[in-house]
PDB file of N, CA and C in Angstrom:
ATOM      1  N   UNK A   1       5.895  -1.748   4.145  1.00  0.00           N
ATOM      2  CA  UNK A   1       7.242  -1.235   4.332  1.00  0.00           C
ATOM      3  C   UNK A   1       7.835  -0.958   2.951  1.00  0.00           C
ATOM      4  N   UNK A   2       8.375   0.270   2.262  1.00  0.00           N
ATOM      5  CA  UNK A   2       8.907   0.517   1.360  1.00  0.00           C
ATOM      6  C   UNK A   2      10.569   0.527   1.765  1.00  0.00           C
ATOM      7  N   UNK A   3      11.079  -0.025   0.187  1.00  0.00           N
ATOM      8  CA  UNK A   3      12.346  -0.234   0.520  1.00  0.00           C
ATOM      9  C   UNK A   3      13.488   0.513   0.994  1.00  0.00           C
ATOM     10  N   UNK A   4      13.177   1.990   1.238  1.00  0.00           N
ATOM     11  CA  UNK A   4      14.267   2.785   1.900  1.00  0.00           C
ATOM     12  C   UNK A   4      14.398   2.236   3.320  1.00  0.00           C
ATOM     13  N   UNK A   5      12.761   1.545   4.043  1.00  0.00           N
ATOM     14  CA  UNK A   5      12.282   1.799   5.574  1.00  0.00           C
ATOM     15  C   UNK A   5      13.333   0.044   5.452  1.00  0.00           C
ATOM     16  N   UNK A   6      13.128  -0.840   4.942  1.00  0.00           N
ATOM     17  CA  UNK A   6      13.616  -1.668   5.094  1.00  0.00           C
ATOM     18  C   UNK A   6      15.434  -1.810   4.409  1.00  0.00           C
ATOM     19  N   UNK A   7      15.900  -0.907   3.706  1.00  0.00           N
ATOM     20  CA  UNK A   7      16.893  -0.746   4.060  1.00  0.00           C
ATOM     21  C   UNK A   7      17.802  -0.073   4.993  1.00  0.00           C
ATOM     22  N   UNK A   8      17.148   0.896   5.410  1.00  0.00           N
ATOM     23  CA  UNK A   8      17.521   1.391   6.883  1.00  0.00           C
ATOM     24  C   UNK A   8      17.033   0.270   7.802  1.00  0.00           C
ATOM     25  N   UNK A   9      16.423   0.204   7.689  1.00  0.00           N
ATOM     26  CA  UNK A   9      16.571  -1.153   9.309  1.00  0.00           C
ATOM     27  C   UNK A   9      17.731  -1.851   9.030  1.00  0.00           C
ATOM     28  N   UNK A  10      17.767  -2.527   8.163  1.00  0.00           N
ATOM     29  CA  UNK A  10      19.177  -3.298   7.905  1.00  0.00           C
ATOM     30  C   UNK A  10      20.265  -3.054   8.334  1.00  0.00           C
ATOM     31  N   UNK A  11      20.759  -1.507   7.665  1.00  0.00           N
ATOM     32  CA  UNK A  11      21.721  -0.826   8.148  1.00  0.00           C
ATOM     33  C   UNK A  11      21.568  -0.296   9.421  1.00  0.00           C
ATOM     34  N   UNK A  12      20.977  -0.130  10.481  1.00  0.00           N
ATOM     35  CA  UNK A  12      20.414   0.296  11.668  1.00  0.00           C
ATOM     36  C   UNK A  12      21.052  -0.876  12.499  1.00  0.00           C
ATOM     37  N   UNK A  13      20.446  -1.954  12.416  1.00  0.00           N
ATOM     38  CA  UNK A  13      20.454  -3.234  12.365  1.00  0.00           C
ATOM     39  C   UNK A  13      22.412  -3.851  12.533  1.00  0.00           C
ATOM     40  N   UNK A  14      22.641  -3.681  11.229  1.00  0.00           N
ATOM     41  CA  UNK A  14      24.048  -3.983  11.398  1.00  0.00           C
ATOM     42  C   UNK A  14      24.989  -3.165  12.226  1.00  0.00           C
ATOM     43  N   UNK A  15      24.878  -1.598  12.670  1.00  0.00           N
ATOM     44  CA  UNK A  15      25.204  -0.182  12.812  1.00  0.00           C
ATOM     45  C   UNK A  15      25.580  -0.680  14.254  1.00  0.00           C
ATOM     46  N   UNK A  16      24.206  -1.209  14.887  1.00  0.00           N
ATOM     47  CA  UNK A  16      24.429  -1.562  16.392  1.00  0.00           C
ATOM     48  C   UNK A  16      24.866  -2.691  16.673  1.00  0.00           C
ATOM     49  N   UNK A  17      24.546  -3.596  16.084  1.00  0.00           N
ATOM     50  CA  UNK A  17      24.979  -5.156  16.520  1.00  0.00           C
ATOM     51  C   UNK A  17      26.369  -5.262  15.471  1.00  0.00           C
ATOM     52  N   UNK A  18      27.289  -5.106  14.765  1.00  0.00           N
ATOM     53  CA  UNK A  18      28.365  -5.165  14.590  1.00  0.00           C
ATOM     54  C   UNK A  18      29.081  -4.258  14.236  1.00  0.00           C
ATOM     55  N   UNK A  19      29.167  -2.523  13.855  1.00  0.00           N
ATOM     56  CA  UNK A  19      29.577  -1.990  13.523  1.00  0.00           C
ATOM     57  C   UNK A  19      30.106  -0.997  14.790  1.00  0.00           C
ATOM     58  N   UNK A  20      29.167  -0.499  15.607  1.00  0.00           N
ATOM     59  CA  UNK A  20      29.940   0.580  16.641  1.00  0.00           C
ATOM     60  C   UNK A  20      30.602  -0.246  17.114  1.00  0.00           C
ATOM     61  N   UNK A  21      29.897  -1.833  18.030  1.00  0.00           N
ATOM     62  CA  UNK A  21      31.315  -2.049  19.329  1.00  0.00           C
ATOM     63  C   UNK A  21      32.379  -2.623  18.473  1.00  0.00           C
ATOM     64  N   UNK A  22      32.480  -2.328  17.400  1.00  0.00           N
ATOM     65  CA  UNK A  22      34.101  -2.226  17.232  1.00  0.00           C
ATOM     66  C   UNK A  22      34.592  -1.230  16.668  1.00  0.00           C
ATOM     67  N   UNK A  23      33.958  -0.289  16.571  1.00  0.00           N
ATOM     68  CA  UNK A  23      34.391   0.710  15.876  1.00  0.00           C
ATOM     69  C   UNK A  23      34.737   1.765  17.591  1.00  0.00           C
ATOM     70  N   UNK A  24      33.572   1.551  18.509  1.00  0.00           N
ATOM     71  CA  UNK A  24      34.322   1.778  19.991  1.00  0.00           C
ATOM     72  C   UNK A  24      35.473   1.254  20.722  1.00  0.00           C
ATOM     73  N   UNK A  25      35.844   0.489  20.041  1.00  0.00           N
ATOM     74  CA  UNK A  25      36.751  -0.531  20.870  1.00  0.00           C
ATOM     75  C   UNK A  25      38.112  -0.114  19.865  1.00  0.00           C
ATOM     76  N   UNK A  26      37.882   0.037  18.514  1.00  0.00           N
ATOM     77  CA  UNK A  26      39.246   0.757  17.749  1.00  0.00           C
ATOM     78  C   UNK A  26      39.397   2.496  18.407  1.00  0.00           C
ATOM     79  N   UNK A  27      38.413   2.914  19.090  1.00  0.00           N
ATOM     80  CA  UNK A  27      38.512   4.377  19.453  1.00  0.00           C
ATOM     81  C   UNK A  27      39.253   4.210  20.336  1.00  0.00           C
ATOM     82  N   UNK A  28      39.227   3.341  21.446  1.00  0.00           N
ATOM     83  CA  UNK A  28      39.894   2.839  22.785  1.00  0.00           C
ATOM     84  C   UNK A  28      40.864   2.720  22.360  1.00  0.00           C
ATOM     85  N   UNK A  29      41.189   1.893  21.354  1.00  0.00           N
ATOM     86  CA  UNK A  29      42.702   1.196  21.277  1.00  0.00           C
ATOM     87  C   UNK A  29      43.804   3.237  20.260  1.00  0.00           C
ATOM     88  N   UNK A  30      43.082   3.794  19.770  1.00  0.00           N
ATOM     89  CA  UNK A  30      43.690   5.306  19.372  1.00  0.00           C
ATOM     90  C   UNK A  30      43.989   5.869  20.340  1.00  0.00           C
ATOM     91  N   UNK A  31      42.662   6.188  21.434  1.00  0.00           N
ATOM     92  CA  UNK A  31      42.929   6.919  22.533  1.00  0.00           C
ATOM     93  C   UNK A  31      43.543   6.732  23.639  1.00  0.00           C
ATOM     94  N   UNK A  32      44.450   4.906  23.630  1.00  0.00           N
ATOM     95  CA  UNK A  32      45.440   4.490  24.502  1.00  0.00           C
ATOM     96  C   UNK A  32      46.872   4.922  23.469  1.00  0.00           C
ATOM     97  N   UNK A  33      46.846   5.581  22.079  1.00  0.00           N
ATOM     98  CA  UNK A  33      47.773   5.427  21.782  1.00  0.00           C
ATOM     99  C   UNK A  33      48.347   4.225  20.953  1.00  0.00           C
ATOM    100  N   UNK A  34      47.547   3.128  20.733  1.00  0.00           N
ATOM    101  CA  UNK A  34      47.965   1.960  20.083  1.00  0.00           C
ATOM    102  C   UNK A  34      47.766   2.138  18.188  1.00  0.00           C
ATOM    103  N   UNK A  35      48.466   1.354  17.962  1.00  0.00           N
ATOM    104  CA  UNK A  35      47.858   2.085  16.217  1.00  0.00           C
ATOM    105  C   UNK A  35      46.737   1.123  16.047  1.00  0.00           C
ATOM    106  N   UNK A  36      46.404   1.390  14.638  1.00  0.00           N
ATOM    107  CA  UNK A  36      45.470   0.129  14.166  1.00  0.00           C
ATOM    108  C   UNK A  36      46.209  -1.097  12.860  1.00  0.00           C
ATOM    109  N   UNK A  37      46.047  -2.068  12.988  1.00  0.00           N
ATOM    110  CA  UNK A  37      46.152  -3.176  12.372  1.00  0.00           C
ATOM    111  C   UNK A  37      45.610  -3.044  11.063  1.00  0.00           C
ATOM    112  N   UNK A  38      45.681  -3.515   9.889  1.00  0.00           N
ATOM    113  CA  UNK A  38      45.390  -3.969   8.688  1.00  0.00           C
ATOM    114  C   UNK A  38      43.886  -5.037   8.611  1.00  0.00           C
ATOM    115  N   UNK A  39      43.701  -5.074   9.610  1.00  0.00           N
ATOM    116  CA  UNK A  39      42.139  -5.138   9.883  1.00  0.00           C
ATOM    117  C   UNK A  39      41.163  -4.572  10.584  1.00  0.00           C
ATOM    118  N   UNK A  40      41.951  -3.405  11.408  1.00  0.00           N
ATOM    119  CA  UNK A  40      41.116  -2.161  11.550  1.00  0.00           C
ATOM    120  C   UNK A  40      40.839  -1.317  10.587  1.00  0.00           C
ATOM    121  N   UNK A  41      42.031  -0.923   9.695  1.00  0.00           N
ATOM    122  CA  UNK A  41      41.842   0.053   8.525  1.00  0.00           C
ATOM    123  C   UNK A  41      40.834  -0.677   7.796  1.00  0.00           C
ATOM    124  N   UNK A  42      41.035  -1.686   6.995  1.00  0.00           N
ATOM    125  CA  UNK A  42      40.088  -2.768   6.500  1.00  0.00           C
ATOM    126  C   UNK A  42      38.407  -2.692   6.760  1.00  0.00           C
ATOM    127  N   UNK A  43      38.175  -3.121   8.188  1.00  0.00           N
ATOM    128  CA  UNK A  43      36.905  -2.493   8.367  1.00  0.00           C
ATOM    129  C   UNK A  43      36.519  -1.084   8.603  1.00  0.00           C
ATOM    130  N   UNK A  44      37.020  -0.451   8.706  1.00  0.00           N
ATOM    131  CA  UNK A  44      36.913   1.308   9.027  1.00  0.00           C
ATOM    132  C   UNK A  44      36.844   1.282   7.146  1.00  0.00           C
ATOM    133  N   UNK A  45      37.311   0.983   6.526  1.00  0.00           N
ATOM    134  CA  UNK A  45      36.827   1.130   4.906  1.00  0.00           C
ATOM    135  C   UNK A  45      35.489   0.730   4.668  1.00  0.00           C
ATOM    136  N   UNK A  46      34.957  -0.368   5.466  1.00  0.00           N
ATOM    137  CA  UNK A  46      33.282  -1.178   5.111  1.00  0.00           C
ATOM    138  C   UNK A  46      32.140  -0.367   5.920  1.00  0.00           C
ATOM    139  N   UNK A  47      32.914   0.268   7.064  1.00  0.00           N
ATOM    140  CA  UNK A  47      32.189   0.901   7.638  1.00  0.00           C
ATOM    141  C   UNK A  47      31.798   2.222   7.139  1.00  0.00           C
ATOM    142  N   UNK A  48      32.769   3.061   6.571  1.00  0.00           N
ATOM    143  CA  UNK A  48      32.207   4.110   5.690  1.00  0.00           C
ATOM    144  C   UNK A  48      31.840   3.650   4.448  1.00  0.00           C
ATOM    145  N   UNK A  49      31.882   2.526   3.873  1.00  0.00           N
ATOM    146  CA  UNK A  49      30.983   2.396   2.533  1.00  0.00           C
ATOM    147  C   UNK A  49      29.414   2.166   3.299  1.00  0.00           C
ATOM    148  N   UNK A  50      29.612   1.674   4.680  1.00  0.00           N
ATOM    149  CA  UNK A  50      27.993   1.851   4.722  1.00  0.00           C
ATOM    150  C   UNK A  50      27.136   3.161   4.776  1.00  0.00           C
ATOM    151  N   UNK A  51      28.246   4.207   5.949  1.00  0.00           N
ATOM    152  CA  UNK A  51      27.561   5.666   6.159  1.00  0.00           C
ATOM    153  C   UNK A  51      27.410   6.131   4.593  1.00  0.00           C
ATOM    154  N   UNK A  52      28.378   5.915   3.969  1.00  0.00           N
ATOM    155  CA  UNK A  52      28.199   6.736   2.255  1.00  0.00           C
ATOM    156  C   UNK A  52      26.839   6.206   1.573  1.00  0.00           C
ATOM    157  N   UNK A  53      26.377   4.991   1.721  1.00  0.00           N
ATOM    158  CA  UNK A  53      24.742   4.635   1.613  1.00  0.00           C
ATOM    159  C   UNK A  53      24.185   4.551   2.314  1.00  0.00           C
ATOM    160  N   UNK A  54      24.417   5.133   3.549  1.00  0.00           N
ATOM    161  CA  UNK A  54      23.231   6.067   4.457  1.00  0.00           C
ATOM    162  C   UNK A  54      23.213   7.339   4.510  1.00  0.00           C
ATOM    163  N   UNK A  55      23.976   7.872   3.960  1.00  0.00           N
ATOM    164  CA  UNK A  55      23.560   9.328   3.854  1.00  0.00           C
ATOM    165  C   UNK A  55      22.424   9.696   2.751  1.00  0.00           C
ATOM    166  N   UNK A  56      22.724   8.766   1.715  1.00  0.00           N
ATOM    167  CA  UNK A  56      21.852   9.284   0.967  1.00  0.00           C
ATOM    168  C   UNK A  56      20.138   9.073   1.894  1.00  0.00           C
ATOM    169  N   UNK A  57      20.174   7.648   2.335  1.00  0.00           N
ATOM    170  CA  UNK A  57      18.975   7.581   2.966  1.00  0.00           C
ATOM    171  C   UNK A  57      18.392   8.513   3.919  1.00  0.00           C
ATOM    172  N   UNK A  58      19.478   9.365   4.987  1.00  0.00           N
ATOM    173  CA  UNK A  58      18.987  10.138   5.674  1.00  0.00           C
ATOM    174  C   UNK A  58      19.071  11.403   5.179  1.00  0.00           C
ATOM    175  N   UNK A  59      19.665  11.831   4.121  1.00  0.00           N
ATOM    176  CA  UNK A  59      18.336  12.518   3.221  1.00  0.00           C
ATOM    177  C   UNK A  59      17.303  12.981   2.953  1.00  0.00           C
ATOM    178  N   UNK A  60      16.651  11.768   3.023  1.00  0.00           N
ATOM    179  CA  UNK A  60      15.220  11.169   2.738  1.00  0.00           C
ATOM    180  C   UNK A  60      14.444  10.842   4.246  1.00  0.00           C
ATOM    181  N   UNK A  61      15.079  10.921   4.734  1.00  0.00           N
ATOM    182  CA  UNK A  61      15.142  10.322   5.777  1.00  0.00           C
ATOM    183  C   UNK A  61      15.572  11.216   7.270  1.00  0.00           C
ATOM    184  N   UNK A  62      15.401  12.410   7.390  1.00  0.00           N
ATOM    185  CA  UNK A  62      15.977  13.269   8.606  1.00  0.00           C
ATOM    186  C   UNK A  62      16.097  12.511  10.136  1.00  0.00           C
ATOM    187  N   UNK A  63      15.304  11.313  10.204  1.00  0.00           N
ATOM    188  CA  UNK A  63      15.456  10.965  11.727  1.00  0.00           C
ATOM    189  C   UNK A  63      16.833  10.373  11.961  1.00  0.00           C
ATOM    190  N   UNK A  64      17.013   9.759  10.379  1.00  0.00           N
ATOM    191  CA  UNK A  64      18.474   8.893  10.878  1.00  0.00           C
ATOM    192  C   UNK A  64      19.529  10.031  10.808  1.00  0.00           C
ATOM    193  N   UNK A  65      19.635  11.247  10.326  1.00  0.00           N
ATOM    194  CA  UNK A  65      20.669  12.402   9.744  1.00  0.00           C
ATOM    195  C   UNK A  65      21.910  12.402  11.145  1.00  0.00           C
ATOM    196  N   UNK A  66      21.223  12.325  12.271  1.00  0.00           N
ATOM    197  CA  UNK A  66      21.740  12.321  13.415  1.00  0.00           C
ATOM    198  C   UNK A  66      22.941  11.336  13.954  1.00  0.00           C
ATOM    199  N   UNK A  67      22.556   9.986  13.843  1.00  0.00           N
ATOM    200  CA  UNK A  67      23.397   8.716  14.100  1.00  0.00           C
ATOM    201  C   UNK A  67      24.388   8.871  12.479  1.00  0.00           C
ATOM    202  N   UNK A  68      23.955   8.914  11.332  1.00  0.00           N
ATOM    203  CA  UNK A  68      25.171   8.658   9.966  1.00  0.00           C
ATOM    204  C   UNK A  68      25.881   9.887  10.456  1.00  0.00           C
ATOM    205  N   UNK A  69      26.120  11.318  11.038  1.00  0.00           N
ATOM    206  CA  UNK A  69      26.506  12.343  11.070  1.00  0.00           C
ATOM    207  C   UNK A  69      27.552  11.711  12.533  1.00  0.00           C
ATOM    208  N   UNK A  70      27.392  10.492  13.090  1.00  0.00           N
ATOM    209  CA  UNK A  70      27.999  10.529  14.540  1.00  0.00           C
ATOM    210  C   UNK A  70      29.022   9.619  13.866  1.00  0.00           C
ATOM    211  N   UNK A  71      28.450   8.726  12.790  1.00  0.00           N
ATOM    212  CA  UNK A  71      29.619   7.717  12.558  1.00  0.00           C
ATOM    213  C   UNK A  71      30.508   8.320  12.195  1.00  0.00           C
ATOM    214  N   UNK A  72      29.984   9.020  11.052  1.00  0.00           N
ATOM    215  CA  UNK A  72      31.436   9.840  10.379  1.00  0.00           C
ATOM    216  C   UNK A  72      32.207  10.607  10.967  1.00  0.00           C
ATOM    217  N   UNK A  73      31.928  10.982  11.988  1.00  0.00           N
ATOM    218  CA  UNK A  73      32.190  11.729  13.160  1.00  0.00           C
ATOM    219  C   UNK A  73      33.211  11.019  13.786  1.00  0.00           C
ATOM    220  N   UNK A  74      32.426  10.134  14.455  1.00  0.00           N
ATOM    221  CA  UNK A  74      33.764   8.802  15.021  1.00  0.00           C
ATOM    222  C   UNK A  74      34.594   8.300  13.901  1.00  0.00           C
ATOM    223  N   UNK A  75      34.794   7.878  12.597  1.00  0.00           N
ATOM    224  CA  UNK A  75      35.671   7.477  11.586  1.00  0.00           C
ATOM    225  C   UNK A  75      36.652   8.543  11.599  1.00  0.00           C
ATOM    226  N   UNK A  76      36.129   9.986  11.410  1.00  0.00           N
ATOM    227  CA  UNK A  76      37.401  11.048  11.402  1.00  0.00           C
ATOM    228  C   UNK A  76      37.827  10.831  12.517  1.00  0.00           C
ATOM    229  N   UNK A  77      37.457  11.690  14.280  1.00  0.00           N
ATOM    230  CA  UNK A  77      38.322  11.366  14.960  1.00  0.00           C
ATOM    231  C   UNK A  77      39.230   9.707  14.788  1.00  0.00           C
ATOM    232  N   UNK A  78      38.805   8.973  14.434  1.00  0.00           N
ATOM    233  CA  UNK A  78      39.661   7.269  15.066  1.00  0.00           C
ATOM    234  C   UNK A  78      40.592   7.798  13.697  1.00  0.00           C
ATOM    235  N   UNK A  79      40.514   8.219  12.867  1.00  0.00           N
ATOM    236  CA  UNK A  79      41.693   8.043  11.619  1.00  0.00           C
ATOM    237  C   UNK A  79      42.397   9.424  11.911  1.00  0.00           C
ATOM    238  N   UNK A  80      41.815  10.213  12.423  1.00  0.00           N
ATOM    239  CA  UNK A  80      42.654  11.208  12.831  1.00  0.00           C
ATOM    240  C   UNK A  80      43.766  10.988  13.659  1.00  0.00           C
ATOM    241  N   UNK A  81      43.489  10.221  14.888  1.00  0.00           N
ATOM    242  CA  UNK A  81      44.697   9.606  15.868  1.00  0.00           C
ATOM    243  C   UNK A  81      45.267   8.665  15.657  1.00  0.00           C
ATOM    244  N   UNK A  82      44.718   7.819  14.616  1.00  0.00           N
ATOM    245  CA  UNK A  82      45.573   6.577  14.383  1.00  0.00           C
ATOM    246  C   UNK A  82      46.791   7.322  13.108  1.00  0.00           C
ATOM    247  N   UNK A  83      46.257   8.151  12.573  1.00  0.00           N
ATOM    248  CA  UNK A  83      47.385   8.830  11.608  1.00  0.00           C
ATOM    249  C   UNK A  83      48.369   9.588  12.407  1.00  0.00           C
ATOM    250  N   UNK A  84      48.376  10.297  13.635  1.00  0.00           N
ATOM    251  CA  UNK A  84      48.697  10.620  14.665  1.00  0.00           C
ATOM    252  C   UNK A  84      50.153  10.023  15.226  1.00  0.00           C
ATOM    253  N   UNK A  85      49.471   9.184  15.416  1.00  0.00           N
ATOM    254  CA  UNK A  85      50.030   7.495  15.981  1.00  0.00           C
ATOM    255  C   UNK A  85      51.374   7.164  15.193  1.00  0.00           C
ATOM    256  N   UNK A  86      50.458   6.753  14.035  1.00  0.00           N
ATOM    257  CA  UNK A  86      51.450   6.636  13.304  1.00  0.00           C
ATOM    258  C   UNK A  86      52.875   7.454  12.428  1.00  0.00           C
ATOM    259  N   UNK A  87      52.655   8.502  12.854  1.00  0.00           N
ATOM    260  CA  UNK A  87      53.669   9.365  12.317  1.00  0.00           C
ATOM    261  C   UNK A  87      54.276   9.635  13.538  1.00  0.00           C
ATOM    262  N   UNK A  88      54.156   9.515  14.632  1.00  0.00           N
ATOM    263  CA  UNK A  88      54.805   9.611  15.505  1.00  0.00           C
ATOM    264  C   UNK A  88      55.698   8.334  15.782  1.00  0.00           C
ATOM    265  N   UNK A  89      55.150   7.433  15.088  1.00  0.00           N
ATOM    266  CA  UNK A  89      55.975   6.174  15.451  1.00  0.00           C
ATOM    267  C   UNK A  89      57.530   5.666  14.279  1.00  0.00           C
TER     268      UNK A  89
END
């Protein structure tokens, strides 16, 4: 295993077991309209420092190009409505 293959697992790894279901569950709480907390913004910051060192990997890497392209995907929409949110409030 060379170290890109074992740093993508890692991040793969963390992506599913702690990073989407809450990063789904802050989408829920936008798309009811609720804002986010100072520990949603907080992790929505750790969560794109991870996609920003996975992009480079999928790169290198085309199978993952797909899932880092969905996170960032979900980070804009959820900061899109929570900015939303908040200017409306």
């Amino acid at each position: 295993m060379d170290k890109d293959t074992g740093t993508i697992v890692v991040l793969m790894e963390r992506l599913e077991k702690q990073r989407l279901p809450r990063i789904f569950s802050m989408q829920e709480k936008v798309d009811a309209g609720e804002p986010l907390d100072d520990m949603d913004l907080d992790y929505l910051e750790k969560v794109m420092a991870d996609a920003r060192g996975a992009i480079s990997l999928a790169e290198k890497h085309p199978e993952y190009q797909l899932i880092v392209s969905k996170v960032i995907e979900l980070y804009n929409d959820i900061t899109d409505k929570a900015l939303k949110i908040e200017n409306n409030s």
